[in-house]
N, C-alpha and C. Protein backbone atom coordinates (compact mmCIF):
# COMPACT_ATOMS: atom_id res chain seq x y z
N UNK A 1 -27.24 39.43 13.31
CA UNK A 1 -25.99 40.11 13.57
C UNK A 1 -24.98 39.74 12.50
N UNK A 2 -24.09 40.53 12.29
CA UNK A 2 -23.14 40.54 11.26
C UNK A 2 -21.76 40.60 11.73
N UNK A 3 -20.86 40.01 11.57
CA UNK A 3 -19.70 40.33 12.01
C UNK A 3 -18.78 41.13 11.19
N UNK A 4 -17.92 42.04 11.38
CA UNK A 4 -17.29 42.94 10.94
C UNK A 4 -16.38 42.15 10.23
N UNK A 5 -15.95 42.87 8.96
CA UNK A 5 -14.94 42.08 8.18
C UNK A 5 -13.60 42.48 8.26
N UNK A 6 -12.64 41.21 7.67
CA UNK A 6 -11.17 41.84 8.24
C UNK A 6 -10.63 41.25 6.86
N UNK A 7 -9.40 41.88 6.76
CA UNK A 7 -8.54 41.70 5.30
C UNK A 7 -7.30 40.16 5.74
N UNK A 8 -8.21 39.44 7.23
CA UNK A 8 -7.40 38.07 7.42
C UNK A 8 -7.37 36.93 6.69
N UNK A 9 -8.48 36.71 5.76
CA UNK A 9 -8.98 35.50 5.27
C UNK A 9 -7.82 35.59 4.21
N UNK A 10 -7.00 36.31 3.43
CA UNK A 10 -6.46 36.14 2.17
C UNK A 10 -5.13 35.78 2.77
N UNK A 11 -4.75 36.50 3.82
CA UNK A 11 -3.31 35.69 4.57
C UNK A 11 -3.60 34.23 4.94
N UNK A 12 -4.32 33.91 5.44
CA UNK A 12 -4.86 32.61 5.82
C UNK A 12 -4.75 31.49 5.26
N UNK A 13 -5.27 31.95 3.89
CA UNK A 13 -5.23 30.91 2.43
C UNK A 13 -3.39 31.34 2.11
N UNK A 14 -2.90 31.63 1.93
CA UNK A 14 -1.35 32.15 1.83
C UNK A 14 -0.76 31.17 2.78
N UNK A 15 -0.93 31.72 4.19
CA UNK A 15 -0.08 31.19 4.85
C UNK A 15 -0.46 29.68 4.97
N UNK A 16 -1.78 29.00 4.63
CA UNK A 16 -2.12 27.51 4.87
C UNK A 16 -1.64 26.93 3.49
N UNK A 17 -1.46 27.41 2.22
CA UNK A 17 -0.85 27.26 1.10
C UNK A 17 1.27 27.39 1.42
N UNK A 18 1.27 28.03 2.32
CA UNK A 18 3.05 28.02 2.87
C UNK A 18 2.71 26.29 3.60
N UNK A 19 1.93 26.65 4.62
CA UNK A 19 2.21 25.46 5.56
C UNK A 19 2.08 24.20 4.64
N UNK A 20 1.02 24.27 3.94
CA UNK A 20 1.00 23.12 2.97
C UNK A 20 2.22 22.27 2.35
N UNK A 21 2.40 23.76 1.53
CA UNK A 21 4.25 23.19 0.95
C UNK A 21 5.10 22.59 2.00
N UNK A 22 5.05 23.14 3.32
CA UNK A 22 6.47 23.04 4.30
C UNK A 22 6.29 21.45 4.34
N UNK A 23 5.01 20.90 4.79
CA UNK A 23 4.19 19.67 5.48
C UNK A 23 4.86 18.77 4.14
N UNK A 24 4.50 19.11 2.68
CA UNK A 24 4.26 18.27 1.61
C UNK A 24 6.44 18.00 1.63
N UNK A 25 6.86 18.76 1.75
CA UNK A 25 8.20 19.21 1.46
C UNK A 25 9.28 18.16 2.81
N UNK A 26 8.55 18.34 4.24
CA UNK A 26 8.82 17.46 5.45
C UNK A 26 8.68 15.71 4.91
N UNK A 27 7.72 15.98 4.26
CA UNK A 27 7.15 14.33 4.59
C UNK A 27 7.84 13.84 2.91
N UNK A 28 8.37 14.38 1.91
CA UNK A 28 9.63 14.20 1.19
C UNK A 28 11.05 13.92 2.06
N UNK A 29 11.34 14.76 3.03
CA UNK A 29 12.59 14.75 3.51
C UNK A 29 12.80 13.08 4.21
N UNK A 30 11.26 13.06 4.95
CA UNK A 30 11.54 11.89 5.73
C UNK A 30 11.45 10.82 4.74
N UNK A 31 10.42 10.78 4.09
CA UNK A 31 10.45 9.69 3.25
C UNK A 31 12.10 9.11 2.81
N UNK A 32 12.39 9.86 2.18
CA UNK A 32 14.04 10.27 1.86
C UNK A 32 15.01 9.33 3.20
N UNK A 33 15.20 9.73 4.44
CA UNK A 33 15.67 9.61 5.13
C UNK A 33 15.44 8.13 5.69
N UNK A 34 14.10 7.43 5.41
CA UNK A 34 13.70 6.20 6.05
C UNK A 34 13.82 5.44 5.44
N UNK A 35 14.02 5.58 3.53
CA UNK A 35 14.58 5.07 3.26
C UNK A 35 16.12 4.63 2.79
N UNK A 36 16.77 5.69 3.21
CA UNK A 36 18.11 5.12 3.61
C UNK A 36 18.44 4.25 4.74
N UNK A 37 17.46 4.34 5.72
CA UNK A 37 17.62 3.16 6.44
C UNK A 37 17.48 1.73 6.46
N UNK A 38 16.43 1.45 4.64
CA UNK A 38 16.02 -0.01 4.40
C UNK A 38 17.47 -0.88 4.22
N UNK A 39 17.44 -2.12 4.81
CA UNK A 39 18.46 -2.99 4.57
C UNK A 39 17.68 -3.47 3.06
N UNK A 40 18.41 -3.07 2.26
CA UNK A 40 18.35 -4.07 0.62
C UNK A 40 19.08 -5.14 0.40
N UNK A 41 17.74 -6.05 0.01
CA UNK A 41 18.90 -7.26 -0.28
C UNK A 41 19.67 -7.50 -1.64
N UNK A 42 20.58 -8.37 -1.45
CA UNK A 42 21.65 -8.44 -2.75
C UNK A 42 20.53 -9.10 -3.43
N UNK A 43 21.31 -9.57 -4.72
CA UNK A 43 20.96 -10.27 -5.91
C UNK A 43 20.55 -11.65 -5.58
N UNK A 44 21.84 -12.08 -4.79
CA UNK A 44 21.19 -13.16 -4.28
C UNK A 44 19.79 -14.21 -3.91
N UNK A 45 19.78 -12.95 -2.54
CA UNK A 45 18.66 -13.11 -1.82
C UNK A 45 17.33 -12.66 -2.56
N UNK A 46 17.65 -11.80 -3.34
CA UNK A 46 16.32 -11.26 -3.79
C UNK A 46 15.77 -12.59 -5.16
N UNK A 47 16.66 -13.26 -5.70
CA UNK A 47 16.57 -14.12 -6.50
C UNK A 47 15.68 -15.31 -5.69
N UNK A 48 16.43 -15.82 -4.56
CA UNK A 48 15.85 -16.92 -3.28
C UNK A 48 14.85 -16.79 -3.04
N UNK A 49 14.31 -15.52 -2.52
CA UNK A 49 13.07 -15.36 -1.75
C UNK A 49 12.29 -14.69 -2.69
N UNK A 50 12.29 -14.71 -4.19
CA UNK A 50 11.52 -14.41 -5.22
C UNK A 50 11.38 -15.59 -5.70
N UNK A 51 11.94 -17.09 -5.97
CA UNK A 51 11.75 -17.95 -5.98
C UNK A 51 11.20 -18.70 -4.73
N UNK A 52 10.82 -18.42 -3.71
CA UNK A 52 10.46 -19.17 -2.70
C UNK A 52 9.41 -18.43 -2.51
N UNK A 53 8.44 -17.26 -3.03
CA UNK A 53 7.45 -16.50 -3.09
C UNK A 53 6.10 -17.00 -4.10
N UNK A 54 6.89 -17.28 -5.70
CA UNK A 54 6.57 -18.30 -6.56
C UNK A 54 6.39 -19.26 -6.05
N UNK A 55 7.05 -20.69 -5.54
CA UNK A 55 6.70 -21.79 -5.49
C UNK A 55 5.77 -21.20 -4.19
N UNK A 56 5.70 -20.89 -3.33
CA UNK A 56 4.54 -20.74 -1.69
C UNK A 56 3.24 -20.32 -2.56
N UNK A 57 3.09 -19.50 -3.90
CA UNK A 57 1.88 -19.09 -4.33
C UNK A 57 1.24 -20.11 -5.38
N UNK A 58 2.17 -20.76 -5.68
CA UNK A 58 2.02 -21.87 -6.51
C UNK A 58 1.24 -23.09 -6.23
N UNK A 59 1.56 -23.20 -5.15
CA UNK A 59 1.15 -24.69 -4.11
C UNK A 59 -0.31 -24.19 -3.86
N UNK A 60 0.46 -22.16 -3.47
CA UNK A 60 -1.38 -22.17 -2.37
C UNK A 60 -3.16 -21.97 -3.61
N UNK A 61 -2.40 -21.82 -4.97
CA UNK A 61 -3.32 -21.97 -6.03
C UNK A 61 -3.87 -23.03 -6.17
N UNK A 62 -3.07 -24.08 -6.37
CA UNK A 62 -3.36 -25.78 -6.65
C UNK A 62 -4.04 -25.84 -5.37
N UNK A 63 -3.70 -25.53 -4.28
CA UNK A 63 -4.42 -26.32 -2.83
C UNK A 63 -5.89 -25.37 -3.04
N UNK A 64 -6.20 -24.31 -3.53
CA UNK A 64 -7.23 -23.83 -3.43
C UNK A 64 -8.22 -24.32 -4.91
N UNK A 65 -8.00 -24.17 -5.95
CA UNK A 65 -8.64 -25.05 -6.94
C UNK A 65 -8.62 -26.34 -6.89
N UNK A 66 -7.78 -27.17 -6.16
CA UNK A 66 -8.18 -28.57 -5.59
C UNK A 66 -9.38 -28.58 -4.49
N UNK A 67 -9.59 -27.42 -3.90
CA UNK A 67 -10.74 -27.50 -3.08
C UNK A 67 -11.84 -27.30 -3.64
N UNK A 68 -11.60 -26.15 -4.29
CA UNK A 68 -12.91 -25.50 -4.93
C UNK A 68 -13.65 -26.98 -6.34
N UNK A 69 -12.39 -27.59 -6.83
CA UNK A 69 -12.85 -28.78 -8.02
C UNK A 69 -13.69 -29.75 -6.97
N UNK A 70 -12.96 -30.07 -5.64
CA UNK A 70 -13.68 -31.04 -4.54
C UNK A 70 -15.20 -30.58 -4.51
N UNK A 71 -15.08 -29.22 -3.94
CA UNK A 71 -16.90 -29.02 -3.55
C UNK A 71 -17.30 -28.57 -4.67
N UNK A 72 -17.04 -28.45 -5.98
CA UNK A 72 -17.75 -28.39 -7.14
C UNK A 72 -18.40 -29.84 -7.52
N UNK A 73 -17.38 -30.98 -7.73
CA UNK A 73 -17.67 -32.42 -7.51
C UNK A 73 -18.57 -33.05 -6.59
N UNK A 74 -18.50 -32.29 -5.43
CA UNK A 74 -19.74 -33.14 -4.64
C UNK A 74 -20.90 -32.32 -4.77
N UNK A 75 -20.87 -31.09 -5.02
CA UNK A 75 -22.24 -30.50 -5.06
C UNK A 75 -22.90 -30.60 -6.86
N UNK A 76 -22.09 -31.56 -7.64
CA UNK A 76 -22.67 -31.68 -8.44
C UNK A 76 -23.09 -33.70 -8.25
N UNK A 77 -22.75 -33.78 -7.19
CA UNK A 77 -22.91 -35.64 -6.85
C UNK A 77 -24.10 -35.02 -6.38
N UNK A 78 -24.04 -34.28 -5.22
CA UNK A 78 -25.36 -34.01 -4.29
C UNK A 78 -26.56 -33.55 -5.49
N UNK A 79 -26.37 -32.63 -5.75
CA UNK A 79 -27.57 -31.85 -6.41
C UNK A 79 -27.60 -32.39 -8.29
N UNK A 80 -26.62 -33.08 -8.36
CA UNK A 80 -26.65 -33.63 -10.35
C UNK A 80 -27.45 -34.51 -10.36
């Protein structure tokens, strides 16, 4: 069986190419809008907690290559 053809499919692609834009065009607006709601911090703070981001990643490097030098050291006691 065959189904009869209709001249709908070219509106379809049209109108899902409209909806597209509207959707792509919405989710600009909000974007837009949510971020006027971010509290930004001053100079200050952004200086503080960019320095207190550094030293927390700093420590957690050393504490992790101090581990990794530890079980490198014993698995070369164990197995050297």
């Amino acid at each position: 069986m065959t189904s009869p053809t209709t001249n709908q499919e070219p509106q379809k692609k049209d109108s899902s190419r409209i909806e597209e834009a509207k959707k792509k065009n919405n989710f600009l607006i909000s974007t837009y809008d949510e971020l006027k709601l971010v509290s930004w911090p001053n100079k200050q703070q952004l200086f503080s907690e960019s320095v207190a981001v550094i030293i927390m990643v700093s420590f957690s490097a050393a504490a992790i290559a101090s581990v990794s030098r530890f079980y490198g050291w014993l698995a070369l006691q164990i197995f050297g």
